[in-house]
N, C-alpha and C. Protein backbone atom coordinates (compact mmCIF):
# COMPACT_ATOMS: atom_id res chain seq x y z
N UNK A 1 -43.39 -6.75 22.39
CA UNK A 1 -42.39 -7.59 21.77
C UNK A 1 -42.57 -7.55 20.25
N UNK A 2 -41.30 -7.57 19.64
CA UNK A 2 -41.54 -7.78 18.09
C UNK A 2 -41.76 -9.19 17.10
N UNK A 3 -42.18 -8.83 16.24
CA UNK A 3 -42.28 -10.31 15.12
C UNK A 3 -40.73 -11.15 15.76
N UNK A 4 -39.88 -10.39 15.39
CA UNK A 4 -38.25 -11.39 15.44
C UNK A 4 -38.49 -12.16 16.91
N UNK A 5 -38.66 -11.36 17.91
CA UNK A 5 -38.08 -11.66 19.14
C UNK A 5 -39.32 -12.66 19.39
N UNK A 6 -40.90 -12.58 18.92
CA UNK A 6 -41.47 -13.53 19.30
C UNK A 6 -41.31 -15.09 18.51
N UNK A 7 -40.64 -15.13 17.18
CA UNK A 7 -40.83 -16.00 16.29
C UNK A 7 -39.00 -16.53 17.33
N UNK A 8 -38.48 -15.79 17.78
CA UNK A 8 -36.96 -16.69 18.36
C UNK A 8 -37.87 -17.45 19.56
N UNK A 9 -38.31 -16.53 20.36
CA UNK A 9 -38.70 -17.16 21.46
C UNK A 9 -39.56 -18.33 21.53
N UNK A 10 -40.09 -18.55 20.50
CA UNK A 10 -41.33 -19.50 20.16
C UNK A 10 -40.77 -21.01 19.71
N UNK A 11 -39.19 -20.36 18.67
CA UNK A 11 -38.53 -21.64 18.40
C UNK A 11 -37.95 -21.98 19.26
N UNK A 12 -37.12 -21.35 20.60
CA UNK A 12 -36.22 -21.33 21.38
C UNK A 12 -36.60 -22.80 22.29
N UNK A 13 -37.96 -21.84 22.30
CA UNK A 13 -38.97 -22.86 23.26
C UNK A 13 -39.33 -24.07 23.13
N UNK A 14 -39.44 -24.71 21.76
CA UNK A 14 -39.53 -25.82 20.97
C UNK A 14 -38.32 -26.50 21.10
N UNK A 15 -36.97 -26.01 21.02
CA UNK A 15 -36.43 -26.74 21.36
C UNK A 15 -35.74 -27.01 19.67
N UNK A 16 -36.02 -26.17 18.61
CA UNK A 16 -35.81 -26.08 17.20
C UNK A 16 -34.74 -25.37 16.89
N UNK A 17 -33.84 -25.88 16.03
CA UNK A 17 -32.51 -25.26 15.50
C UNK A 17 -33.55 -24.09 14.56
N UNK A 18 -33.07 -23.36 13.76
CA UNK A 18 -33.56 -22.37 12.74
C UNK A 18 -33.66 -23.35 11.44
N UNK A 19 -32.43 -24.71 11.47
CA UNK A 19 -32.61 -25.15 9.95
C UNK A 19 -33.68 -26.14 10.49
N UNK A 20 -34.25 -26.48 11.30
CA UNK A 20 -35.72 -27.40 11.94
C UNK A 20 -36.80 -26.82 11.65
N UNK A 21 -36.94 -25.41 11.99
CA UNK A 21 -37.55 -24.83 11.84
C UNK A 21 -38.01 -23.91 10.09
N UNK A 22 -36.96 -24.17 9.68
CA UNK A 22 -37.29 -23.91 8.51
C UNK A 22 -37.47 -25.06 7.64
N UNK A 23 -36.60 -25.97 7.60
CA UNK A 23 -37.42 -27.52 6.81
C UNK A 23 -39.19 -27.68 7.58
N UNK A 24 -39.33 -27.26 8.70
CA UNK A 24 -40.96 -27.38 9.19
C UNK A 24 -41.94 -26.28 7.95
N UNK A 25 -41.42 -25.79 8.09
CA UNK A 25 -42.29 -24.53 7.02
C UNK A 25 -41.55 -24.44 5.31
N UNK A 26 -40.59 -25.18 4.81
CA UNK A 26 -40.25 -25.51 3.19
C UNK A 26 -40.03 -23.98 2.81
N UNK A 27 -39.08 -23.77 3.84
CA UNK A 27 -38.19 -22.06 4.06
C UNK A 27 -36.67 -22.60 3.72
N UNK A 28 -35.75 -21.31 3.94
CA UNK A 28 -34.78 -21.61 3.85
C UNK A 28 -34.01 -21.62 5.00
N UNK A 29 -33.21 -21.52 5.89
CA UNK A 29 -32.43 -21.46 6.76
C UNK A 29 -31.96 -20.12 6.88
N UNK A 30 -31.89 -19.65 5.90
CA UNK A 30 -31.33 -18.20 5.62
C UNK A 30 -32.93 -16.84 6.17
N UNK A 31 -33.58 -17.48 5.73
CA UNK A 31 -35.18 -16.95 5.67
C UNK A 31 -35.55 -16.94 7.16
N UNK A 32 -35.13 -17.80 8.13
CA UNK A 32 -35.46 -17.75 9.35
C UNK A 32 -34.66 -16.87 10.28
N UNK A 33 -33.21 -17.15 9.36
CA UNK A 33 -32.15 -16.12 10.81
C UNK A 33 -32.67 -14.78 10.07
N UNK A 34 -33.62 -14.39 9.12
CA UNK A 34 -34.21 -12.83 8.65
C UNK A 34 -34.79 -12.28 9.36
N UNK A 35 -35.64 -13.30 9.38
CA UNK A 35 -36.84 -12.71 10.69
C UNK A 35 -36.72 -12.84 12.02
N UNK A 36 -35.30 -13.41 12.54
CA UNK A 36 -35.07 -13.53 13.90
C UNK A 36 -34.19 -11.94 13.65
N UNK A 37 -33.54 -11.58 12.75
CA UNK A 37 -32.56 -10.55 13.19
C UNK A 37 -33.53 -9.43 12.47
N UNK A 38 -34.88 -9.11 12.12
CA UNK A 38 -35.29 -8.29 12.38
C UNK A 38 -35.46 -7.68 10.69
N UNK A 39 -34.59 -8.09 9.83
CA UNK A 39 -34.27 -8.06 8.49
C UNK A 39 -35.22 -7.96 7.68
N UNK A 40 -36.18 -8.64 7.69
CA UNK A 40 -37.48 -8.59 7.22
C UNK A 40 -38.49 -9.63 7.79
N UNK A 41 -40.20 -9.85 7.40
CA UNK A 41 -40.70 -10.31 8.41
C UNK A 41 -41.51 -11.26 7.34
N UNK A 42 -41.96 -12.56 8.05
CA UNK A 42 -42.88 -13.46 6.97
C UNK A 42 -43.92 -13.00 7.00
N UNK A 43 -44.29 -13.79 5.50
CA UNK A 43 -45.45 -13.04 4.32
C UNK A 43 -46.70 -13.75 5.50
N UNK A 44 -47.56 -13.20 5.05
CA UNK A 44 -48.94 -13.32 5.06
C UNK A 44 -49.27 -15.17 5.28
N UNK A 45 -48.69 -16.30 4.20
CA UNK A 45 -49.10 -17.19 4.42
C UNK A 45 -48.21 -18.16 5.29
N UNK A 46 -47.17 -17.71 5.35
CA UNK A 46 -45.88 -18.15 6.41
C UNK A 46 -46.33 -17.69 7.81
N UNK A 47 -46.86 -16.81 7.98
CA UNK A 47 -47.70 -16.34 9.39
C UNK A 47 -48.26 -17.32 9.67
N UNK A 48 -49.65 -17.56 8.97
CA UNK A 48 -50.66 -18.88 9.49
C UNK A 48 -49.73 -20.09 9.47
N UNK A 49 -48.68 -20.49 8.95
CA UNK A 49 -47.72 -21.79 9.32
C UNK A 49 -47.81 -21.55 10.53
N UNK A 50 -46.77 -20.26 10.81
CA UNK A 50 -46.16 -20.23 11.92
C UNK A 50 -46.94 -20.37 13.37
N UNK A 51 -48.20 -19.83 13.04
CA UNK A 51 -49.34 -19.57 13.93
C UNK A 51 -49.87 -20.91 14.01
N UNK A 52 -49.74 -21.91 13.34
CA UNK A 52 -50.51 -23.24 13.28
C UNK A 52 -49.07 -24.22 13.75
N UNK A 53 -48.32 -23.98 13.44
CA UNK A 53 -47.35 -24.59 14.42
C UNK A 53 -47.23 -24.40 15.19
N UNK A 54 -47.12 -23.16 15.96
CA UNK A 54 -46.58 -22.88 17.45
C UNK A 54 -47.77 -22.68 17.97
N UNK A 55 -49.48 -22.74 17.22
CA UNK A 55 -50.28 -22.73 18.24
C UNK A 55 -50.60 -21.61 19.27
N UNK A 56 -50.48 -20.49 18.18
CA UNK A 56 -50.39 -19.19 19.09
C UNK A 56 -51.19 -18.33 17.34
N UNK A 57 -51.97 -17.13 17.88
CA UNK A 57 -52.90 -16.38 17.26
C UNK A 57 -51.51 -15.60 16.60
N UNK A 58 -51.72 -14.74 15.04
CA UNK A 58 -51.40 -14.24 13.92
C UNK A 58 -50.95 -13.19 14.71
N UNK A 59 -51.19 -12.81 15.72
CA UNK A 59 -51.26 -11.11 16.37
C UNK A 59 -50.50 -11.24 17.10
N UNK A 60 -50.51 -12.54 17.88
CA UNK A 60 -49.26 -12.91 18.87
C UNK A 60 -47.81 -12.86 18.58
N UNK A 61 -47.93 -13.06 16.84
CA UNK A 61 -46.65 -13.48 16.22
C UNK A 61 -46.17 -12.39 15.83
N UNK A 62 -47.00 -10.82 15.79
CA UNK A 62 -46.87 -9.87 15.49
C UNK A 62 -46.47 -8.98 16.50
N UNK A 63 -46.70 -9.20 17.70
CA UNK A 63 -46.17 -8.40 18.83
C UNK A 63 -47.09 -7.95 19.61
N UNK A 64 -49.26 -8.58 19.64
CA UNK A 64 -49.91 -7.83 19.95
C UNK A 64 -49.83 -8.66 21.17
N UNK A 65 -50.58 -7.72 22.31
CA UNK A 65 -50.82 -8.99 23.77
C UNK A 65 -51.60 -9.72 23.94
């Protein structure tokens, strides 16, 4: 699985709009539908957010198993 498809599935799951999810991390709304459509992928310190919110390892968020 890729960065996009795990960072949708992760919000999907939460139960988080994209603009929820991006006021959670002081992103933009625009910045989240990026990395869901594959567009580009979050930096380095937006990872560990993401990884500390959803409670899932840096590698997970990256596509590893």
């Amino acid at each position: 699985m890729e960065t996009k498809d795990v960072i949708l599935q992760l919000r999907i799951q939460n139960g988080w709009t994209q603009e929820e999810l991006a006021e959670k991390l002081c992103v933009t709304r625009q910045a989240v539908s990026r990395w869901e459509s594959g567009e580009t992928t979050p930096n380095t310190e937006t990872l560990k957010l993401l990884s500390a919110l959803f409670g899932v390892s840096i590698n997970t968020l990256l596509g590893s198993p």
